[in-house]
C-alpha atoms as a PDB file:
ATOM      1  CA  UNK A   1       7.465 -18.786   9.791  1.00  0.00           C
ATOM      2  CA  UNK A   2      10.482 -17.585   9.138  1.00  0.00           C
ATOM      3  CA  UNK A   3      10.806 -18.017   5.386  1.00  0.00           C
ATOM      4  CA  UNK A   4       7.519 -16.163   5.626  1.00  0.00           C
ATOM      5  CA  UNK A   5      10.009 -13.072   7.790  1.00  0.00           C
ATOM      6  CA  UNK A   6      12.202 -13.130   4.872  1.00  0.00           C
ATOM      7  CA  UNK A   7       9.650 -12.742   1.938  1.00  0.00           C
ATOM      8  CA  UNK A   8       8.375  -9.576   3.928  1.00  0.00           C
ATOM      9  CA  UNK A   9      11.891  -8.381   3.988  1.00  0.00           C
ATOM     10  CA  UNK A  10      12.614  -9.299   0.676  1.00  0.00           C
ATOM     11  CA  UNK A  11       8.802  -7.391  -0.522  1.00  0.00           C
ATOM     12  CA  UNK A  12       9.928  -4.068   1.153  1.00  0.00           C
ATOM     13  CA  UNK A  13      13.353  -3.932  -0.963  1.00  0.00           C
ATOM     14  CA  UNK A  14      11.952  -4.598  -4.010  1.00  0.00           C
ATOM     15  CA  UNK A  15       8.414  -2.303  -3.311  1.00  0.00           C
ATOM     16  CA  UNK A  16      10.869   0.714  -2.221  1.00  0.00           C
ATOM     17  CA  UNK A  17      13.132  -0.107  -4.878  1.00  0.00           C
ATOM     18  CA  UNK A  18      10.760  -0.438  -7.593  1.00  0.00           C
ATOM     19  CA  UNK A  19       8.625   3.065  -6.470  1.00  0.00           C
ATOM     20  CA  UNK A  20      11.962   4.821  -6.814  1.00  0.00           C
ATOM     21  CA  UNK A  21      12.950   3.964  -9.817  1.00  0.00           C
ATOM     22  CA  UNK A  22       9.349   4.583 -11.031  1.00  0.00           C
ATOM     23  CA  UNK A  23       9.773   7.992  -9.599  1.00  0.00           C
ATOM     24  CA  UNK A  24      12.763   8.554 -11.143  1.00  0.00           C
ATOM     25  CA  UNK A  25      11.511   7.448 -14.521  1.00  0.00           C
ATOM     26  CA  UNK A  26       8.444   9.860 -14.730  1.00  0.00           C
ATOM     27  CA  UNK A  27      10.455  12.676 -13.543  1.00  0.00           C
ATOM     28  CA  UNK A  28      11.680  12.277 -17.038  1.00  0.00           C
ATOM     29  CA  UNK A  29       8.734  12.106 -19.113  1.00  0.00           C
ATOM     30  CA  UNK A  30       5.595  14.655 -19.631  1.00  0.00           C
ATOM     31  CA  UNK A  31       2.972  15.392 -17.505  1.00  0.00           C
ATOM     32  CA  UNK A  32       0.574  12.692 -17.609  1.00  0.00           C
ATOM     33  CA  UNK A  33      -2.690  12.664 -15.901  1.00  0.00           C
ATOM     34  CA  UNK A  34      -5.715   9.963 -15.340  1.00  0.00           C
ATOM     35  CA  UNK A  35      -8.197  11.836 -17.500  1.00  0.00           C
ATOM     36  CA  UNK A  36      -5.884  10.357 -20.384  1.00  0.00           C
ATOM     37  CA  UNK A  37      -5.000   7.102 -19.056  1.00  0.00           C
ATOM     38  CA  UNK A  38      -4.092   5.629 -22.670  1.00  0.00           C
ATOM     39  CA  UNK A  39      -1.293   8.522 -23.480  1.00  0.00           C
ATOM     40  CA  UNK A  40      -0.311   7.449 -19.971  1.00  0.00           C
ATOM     41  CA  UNK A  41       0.557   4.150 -20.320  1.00  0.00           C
ATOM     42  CA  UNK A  42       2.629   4.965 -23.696  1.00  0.00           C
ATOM     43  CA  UNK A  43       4.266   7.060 -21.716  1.00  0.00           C
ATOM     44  CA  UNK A  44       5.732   4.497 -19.206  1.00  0.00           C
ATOM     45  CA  UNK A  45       5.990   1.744 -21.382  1.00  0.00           C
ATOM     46  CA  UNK A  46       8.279   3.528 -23.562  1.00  0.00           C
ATOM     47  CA  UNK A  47      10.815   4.297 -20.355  1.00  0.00           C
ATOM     48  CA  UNK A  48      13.144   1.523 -20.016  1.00  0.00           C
ATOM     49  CA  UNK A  49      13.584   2.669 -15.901  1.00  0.00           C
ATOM     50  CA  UNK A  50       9.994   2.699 -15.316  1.00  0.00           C
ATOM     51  CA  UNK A  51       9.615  -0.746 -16.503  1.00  0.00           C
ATOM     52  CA  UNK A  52      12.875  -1.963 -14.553  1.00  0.00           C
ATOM     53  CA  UNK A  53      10.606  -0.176 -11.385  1.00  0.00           C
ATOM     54  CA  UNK A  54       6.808  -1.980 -12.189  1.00  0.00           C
ATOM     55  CA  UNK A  55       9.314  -5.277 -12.866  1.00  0.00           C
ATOM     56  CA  UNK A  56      10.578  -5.080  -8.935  1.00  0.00           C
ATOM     57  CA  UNK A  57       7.126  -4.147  -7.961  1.00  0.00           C
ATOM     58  CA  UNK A  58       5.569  -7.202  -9.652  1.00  0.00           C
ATOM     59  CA  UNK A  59       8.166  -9.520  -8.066  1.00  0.00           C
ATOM     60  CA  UNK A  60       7.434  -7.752  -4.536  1.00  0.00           C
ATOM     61  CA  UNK A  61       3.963  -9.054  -5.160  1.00  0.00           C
ATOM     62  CA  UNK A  62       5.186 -12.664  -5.601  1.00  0.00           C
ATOM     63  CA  UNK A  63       6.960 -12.314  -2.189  1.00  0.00           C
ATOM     64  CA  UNK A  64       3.461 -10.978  -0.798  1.00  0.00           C
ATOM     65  CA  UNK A  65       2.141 -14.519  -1.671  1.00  0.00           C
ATOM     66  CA  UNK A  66       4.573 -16.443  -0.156  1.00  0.00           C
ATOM     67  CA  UNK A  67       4.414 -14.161   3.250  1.00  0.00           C
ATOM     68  CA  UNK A  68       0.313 -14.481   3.621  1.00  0.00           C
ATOM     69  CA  UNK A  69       0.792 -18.479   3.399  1.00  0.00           C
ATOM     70  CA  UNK A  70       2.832 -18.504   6.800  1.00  0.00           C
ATOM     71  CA  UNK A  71       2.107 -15.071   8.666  1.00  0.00           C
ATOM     72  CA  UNK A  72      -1.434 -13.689  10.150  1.00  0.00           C
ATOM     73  CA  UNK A  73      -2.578 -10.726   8.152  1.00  0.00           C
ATOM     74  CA  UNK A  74      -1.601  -8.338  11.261  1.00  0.00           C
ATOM     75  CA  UNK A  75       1.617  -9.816  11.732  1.00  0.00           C
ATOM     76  CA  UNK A  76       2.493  -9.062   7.934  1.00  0.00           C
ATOM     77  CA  UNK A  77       1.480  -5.551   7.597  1.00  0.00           C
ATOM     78  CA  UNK A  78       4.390  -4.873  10.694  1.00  0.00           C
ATOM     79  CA  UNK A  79       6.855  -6.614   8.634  1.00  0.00           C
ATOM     80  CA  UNK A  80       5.948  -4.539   5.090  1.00  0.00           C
ATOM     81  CA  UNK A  81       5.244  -1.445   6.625  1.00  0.00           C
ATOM     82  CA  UNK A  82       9.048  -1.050   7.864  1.00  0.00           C
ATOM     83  CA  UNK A  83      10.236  -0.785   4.408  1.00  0.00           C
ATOM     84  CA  UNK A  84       9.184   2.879   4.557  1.00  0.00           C
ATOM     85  CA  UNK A  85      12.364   3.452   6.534  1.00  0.00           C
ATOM     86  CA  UNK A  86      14.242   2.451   3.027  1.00  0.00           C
ATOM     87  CA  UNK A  87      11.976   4.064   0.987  1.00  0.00           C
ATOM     88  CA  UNK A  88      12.662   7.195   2.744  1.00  0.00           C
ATOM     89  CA  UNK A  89      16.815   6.602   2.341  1.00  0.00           C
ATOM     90  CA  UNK A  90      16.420   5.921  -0.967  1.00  0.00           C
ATOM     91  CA  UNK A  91      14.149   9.014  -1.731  1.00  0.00           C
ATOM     92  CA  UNK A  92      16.495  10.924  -0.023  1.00  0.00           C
ATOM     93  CA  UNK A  93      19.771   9.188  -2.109  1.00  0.00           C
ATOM     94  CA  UNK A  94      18.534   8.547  -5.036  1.00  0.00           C
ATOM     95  CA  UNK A  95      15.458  11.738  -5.541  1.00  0.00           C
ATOM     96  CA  UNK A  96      16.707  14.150  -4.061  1.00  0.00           C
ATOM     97  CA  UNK A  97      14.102  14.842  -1.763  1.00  0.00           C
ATOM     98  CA  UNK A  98      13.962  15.952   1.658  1.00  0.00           C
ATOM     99  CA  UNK A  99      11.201  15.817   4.109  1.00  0.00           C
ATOM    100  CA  UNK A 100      10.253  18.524   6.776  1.00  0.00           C
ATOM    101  CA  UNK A 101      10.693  18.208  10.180  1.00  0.00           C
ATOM    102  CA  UNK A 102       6.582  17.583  11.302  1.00  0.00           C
ATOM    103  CA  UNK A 103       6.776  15.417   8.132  1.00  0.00           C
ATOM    104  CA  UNK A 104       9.652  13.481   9.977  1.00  0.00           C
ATOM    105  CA  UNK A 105       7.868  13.452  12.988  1.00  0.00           C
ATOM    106  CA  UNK A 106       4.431  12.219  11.442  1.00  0.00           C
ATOM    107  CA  UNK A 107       6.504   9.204   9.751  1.00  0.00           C
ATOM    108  CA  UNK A 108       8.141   8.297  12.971  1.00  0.00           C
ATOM    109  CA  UNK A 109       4.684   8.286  14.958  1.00  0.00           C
ATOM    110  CA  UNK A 110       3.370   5.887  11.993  1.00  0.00           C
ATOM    111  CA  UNK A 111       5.706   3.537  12.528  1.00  0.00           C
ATOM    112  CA  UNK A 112       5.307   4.201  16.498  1.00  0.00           C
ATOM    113  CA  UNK A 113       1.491   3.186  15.699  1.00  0.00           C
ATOM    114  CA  UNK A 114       2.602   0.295  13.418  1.00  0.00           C
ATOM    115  CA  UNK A 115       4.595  -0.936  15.837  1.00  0.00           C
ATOM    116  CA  UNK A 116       2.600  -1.585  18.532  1.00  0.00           C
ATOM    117  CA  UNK A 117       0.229  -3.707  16.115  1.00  0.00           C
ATOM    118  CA  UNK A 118       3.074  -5.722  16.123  1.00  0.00           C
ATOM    119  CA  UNK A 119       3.888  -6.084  19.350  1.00  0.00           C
ATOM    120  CA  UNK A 120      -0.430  -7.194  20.072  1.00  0.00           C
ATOM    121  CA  UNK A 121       1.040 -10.307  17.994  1.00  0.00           C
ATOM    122  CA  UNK A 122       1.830 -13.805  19.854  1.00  0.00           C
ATOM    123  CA  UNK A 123       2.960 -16.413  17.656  1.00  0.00           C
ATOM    124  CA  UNK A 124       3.421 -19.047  19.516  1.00  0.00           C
ATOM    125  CA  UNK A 125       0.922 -20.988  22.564  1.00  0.00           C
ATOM    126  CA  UNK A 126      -2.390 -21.245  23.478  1.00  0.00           C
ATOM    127  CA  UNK A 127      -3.451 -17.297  22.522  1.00  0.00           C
ATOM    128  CA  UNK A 128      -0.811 -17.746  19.046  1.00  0.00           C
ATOM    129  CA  UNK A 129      -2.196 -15.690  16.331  1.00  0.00           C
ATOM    130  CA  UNK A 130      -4.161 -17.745  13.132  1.00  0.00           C
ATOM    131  CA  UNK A 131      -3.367 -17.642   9.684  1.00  0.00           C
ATOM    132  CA  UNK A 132      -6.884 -17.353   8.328  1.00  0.00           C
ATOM    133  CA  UNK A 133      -7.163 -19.347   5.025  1.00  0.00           C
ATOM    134  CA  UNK A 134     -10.799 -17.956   3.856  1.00  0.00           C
ATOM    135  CA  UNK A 135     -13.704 -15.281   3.921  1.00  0.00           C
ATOM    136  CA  UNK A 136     -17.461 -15.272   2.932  1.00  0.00           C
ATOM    137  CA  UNK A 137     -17.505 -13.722  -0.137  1.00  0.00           C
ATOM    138  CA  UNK A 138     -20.462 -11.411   0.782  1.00  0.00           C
ATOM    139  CA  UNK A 139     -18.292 -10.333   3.356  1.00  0.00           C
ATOM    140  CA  UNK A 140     -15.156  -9.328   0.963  1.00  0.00           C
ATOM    141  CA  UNK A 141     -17.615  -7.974  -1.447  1.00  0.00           C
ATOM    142  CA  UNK A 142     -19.240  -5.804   1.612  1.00  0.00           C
ATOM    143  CA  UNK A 143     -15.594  -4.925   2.738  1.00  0.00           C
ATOM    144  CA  UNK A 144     -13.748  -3.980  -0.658  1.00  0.00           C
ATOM    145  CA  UNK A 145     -16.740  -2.448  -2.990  1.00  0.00           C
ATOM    146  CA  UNK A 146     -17.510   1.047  -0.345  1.00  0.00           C
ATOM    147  CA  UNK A 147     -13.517   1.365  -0.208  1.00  0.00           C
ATOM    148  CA  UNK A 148     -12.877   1.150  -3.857  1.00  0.00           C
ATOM    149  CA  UNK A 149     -16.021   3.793  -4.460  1.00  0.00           C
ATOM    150  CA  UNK A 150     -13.978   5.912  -1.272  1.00  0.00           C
ATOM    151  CA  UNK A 151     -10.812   5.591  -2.920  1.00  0.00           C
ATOM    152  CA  UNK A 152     -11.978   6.805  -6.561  1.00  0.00           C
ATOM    153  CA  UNK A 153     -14.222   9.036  -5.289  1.00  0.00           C
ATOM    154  CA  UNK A 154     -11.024  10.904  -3.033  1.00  0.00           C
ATOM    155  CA  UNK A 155      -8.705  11.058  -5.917  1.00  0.00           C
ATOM    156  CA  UNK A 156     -11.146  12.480  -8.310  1.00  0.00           C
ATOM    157  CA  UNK A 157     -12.169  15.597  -5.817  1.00  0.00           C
ATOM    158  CA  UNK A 158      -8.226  15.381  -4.848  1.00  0.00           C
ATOM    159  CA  UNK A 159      -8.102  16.108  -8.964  1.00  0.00           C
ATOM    160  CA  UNK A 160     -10.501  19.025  -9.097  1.00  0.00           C
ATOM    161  CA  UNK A 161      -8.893  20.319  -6.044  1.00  0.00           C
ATOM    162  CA  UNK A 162      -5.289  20.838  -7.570  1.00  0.00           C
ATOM    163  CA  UNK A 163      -6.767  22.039 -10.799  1.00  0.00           C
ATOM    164  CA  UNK A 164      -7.564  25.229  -9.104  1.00  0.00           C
ATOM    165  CA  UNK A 165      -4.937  27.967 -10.047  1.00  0.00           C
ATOM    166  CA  UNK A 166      -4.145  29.229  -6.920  1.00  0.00           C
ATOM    167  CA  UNK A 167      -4.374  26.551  -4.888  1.00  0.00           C
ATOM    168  CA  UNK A 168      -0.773  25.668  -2.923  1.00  0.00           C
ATOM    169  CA  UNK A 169       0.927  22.600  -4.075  1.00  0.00           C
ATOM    170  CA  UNK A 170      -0.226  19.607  -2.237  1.00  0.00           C
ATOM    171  CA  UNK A 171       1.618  17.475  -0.246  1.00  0.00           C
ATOM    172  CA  UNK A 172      -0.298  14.166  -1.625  1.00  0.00           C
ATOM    173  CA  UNK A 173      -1.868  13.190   1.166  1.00  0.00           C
ATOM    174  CA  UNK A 174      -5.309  12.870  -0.077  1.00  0.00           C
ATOM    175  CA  UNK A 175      -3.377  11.196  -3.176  1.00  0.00           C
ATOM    176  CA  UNK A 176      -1.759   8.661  -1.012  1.00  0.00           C
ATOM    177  CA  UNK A 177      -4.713   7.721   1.340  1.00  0.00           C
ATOM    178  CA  UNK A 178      -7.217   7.204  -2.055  1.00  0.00           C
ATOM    179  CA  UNK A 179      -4.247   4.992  -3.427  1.00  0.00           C
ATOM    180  CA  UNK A 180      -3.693   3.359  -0.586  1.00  0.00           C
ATOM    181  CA  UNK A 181      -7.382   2.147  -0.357  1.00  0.00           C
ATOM    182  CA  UNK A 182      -7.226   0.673  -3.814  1.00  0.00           C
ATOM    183  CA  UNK A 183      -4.009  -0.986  -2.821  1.00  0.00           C
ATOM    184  CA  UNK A 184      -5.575  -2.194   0.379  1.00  0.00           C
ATOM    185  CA  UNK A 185      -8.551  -4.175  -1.407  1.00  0.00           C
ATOM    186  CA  UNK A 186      -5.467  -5.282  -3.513  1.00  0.00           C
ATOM    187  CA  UNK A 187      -4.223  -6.813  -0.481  1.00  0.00           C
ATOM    188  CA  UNK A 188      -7.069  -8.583   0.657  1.00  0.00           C
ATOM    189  CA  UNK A 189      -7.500 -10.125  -2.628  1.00  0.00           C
ATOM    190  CA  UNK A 190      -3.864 -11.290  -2.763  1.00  0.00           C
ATOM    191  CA  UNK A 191      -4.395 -12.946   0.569  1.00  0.00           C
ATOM    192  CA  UNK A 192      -7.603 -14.549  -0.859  1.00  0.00           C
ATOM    193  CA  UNK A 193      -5.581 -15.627  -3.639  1.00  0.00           C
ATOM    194  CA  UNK A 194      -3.115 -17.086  -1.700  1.00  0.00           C
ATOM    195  CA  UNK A 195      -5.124 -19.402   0.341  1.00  0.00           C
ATOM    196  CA  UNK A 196      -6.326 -20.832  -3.448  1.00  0.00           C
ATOM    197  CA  UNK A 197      -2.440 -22.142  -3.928  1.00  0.00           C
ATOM    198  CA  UNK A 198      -2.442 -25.504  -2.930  1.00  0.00           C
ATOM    199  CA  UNK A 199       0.186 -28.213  -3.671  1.00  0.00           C
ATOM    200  CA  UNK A 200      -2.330 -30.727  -5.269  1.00  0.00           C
ATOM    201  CA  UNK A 201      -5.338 -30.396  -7.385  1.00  0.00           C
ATOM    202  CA  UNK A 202      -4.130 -27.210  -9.548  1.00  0.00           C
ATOM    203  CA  UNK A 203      -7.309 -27.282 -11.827  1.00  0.00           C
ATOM    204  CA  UNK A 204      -9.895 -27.597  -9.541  1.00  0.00           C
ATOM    205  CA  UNK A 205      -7.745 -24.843  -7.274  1.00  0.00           C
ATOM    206  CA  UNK A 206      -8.020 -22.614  -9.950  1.00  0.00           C
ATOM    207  CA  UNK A 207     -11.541 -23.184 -10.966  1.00  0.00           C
ATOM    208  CA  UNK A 208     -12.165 -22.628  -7.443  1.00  0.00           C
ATOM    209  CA  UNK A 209     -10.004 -19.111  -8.078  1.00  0.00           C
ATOM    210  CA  UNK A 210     -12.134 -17.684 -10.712  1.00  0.00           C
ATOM    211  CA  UNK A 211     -15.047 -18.620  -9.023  1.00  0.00           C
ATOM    212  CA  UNK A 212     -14.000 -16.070  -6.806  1.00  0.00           C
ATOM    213  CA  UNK A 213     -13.945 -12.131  -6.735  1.00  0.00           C
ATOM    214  CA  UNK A 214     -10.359 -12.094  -6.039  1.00  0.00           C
ATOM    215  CA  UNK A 215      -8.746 -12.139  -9.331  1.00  0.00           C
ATOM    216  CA  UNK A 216     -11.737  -9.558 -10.359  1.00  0.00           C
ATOM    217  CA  UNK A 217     -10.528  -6.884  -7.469  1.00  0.00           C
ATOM    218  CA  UNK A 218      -7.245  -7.321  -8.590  1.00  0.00           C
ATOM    219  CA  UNK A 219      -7.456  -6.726 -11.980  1.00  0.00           C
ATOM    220  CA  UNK A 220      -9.630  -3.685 -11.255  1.00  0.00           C
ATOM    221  CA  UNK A 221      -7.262  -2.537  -8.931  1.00  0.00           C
ATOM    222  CA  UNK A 222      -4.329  -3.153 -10.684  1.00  0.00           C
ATOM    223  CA  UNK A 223      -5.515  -0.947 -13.110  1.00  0.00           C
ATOM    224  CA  UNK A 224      -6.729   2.010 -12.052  1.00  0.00           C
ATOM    225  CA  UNK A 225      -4.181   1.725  -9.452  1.00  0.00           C
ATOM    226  CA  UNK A 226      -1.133   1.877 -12.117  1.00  0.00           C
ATOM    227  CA  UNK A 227      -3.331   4.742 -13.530  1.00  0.00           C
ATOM    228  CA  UNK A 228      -3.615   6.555 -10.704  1.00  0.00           C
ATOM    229  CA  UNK A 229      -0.424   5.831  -8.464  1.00  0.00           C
ATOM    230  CA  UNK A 230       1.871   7.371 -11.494  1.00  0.00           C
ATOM    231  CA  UNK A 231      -0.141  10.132 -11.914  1.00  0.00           C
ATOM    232  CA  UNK A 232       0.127  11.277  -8.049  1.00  0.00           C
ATOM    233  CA  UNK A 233       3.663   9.891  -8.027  1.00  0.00           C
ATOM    234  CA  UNK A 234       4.356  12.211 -10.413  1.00  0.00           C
ATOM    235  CA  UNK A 235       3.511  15.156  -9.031  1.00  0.00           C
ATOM    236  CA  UNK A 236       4.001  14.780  -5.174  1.00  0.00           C
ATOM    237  CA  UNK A 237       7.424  13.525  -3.007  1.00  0.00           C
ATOM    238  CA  UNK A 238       7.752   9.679  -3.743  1.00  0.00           C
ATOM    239  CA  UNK A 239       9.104  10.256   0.441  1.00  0.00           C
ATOM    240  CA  UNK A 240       5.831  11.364   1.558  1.00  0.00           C
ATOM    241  CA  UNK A 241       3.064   9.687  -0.535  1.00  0.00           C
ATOM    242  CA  UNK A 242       4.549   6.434  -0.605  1.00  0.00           C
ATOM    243  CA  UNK A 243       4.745   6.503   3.369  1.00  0.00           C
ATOM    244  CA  UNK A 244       1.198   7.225   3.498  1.00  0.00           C
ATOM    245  CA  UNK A 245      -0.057   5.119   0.751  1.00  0.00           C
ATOM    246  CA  UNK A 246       1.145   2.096   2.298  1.00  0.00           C
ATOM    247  CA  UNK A 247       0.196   3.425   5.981  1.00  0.00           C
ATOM    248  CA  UNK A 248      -3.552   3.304   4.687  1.00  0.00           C
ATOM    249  CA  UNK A 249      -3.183  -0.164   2.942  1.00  0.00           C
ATOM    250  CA  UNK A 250      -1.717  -1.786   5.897  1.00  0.00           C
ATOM    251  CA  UNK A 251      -4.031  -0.473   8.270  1.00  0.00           C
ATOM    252  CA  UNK A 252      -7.078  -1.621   5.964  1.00  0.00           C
ATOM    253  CA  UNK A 253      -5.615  -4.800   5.971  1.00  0.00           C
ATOM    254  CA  UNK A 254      -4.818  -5.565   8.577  1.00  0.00           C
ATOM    255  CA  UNK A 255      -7.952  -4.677  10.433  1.00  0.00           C
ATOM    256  CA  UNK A 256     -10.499  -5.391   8.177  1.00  0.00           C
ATOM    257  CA  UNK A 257      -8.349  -8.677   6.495  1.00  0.00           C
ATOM    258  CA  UNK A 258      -8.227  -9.795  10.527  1.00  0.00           C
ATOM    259  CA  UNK A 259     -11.997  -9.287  10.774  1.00  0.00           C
ATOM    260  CA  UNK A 260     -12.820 -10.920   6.941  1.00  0.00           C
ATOM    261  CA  UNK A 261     -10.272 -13.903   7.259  1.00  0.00           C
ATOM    262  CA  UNK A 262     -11.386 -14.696  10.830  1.00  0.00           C
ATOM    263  CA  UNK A 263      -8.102 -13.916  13.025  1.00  0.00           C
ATOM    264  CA  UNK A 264      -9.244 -13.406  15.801  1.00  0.00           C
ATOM    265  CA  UNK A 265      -8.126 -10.144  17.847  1.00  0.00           C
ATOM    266  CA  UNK A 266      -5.960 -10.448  21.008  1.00  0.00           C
ATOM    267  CA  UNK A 267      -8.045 -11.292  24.232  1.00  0.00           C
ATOM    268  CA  UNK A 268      -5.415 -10.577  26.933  1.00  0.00           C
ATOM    269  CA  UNK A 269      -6.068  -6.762  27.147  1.00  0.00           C
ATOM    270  CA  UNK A 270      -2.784  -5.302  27.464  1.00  0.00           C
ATOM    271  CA  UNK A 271      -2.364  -7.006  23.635  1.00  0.00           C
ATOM    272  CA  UNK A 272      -6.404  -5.560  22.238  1.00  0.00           C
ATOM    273  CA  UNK A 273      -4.858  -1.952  23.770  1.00  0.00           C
ATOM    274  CA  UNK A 274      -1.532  -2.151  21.852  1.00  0.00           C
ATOM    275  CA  UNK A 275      -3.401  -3.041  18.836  1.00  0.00           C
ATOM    276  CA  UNK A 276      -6.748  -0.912  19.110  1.00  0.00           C
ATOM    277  CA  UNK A 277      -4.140   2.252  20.071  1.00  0.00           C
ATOM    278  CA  UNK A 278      -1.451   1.883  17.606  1.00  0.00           C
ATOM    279  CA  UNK A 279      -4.486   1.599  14.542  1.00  0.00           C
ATOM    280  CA  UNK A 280      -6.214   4.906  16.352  1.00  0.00           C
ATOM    281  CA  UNK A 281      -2.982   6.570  16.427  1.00  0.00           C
ATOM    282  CA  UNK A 282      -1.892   6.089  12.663  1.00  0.00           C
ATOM    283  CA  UNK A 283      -5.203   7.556  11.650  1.00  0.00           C
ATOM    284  CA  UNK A 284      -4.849  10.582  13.903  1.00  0.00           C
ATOM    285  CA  UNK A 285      -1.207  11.027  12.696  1.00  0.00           C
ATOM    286  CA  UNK A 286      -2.554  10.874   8.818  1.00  0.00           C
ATOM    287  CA  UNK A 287      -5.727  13.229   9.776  1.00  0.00           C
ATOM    288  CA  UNK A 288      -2.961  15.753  10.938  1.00  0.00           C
ATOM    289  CA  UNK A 289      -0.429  15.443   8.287  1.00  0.00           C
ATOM    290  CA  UNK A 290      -0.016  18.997   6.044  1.00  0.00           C
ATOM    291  CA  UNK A 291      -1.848  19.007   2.985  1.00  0.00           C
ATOM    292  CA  UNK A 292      -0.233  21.667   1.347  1.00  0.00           C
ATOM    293  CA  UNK A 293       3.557  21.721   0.036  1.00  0.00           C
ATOM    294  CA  UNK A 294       6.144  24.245   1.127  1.00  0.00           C
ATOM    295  CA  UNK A 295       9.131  22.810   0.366  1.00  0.00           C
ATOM    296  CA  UNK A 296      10.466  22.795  -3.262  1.00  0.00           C
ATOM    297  CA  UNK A 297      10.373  20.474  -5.712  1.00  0.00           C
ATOM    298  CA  UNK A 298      12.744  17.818  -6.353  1.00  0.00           C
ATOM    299  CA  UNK A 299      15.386  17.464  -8.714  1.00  0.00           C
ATOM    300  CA  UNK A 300      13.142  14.671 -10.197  1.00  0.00           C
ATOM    301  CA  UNK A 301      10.090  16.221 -10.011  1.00  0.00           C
ATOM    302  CA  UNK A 302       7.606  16.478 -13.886  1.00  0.00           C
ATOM    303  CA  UNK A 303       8.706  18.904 -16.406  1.00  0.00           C
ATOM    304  CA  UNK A 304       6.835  21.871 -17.334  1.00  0.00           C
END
């Protein structure tokens, strides 16, 4: 259990570490967009700094493994979802940026929300929270296909909406919340991938692997998720689309990765209210959020 703690803590530093620097990197380079996703990835391969940044990310994924072996699904999403609090320092050190006061506000609701998911958890007697170990595949499939069509579908009108000339600069809401769909069907999978790592048998665990749709879901979201996530990141405050990128993935995942993985939700009722309330308020807070940008750009913002 506790190892598990210290993964999650371990995840967040190098997932807020690694979208900084990432940040940082294509602050530096040309505008790139998705509807030229090869001149794209030249682009970042050929930054030394964004590579250090997708180098931390992958080895925050690696920690992800290890902490959805030991912790429910719930119970994990509380522990990654407070890295936003460094994400936000280090936006603020290392970028630059600074975010509004309703912005502030918003955040500190979201982790209100994401909070009280975490205190619905027990982990320990009769009521303790399961680790789920696997999911009808129907099920996943049913689950992830509708949010990855969402999730393109968002970013693509999110696309034709900032195209227009005189539109206001957005804040990257709609970015984040598309993103953060992808990313959340990128959790489930990892989870589903996880409970194929066993200690004995490793051929017949990964045969068992790529008879699977998890490596499938994340190799489609891995890519158009890279695609996608540098192109908003680009454009909008790493401070603010970050926050609500990984709002929407943890929320996804948790409730839907409870539901799919069978962890059961709380039956004492003061414990289903904590966690029924804190998921409706998080959507509520991200419904309300500003979708237009005021405040000017950052020092690392894209070059003209």
């Amino acid at each position: 259990m506790w190892w598990g703690v210290a993964a999650a803590l371990l995840a967040n530093v190098l997932y807020s570490a690694g979208f900084v620097l990432e940040k940082r990197a294509l602050g530096a380079l040309p505008e790139v967009t998705v509807r030229r996703p090869a001149r794209l990835l030249r682009l970042v391969l050929g930054s030394p700094l964004w590579i250090g940044g997708s180098l931390a990310l992958a080895a925050g994924f690696a920690a992800q493994l290890a902490v959805y072996r030991t912790l429910p699904i719930a119970a994990a999403q509380g522990l990654f979802v407070s890295g936003l609090v460094l994400l936000v320092l280090l936006s603020a050190r290392l970028l630059g940026e600074e975010t509004s006061g309703r912005e502030r506000y918003a955040l500190g609701a979201i982790l209100l929300a994401l909070l009280m998911v975490v205190l619905s958890l027990r982990e320990s007697g009769a009521d303790a929270d399961t680790v789920g170990r696997d999911a009808p595949y129907p099920l996943i499939l049913l689950v992830c296909v509708p949010a990855l069509t969402a999730g393109v579908w968002l970013y693509s009108s999110a696309e034709r909406n900032a195209r227009h000339r005189h539109r206001l600069p957005t804040t990257g809401v709609e970015y984040g919340i598309a993103v953060g769909l992808l990313y959340g069907v990128s959790s489930l999978a990892v989870k589903g991938v996880s409970s194929h790592l066993t200690t004995g048998g490793v051929g017949a665990s990964v045969l068992a692997l790529l008879r699977s749709p998890y490596p499938y879901l994340l190799l489609f979201t891995g890519a158009f998720g890279l695609v996608m996530s540098q192109a908003a990141l680009q454009r909008c405050r790493a401070s603010l689309i970050v926050p609500v990128c990984t709002t929407v993935t943890c929320l996804f995942t948790a409730v839907l990765g409870t539901l799919s993985f069978g962890e059961e939700l709380p039956d004492e009722p003061l414990r289903l209210a904590l966690r029924v309330l804190g998921t409706v308020l998080a959507v509520t807070v991200l419904l309300a959020m500003p979708k237009h940008d005021t405040a000017p750009r950052s020092p690392a913002g894209p070059r003209s």
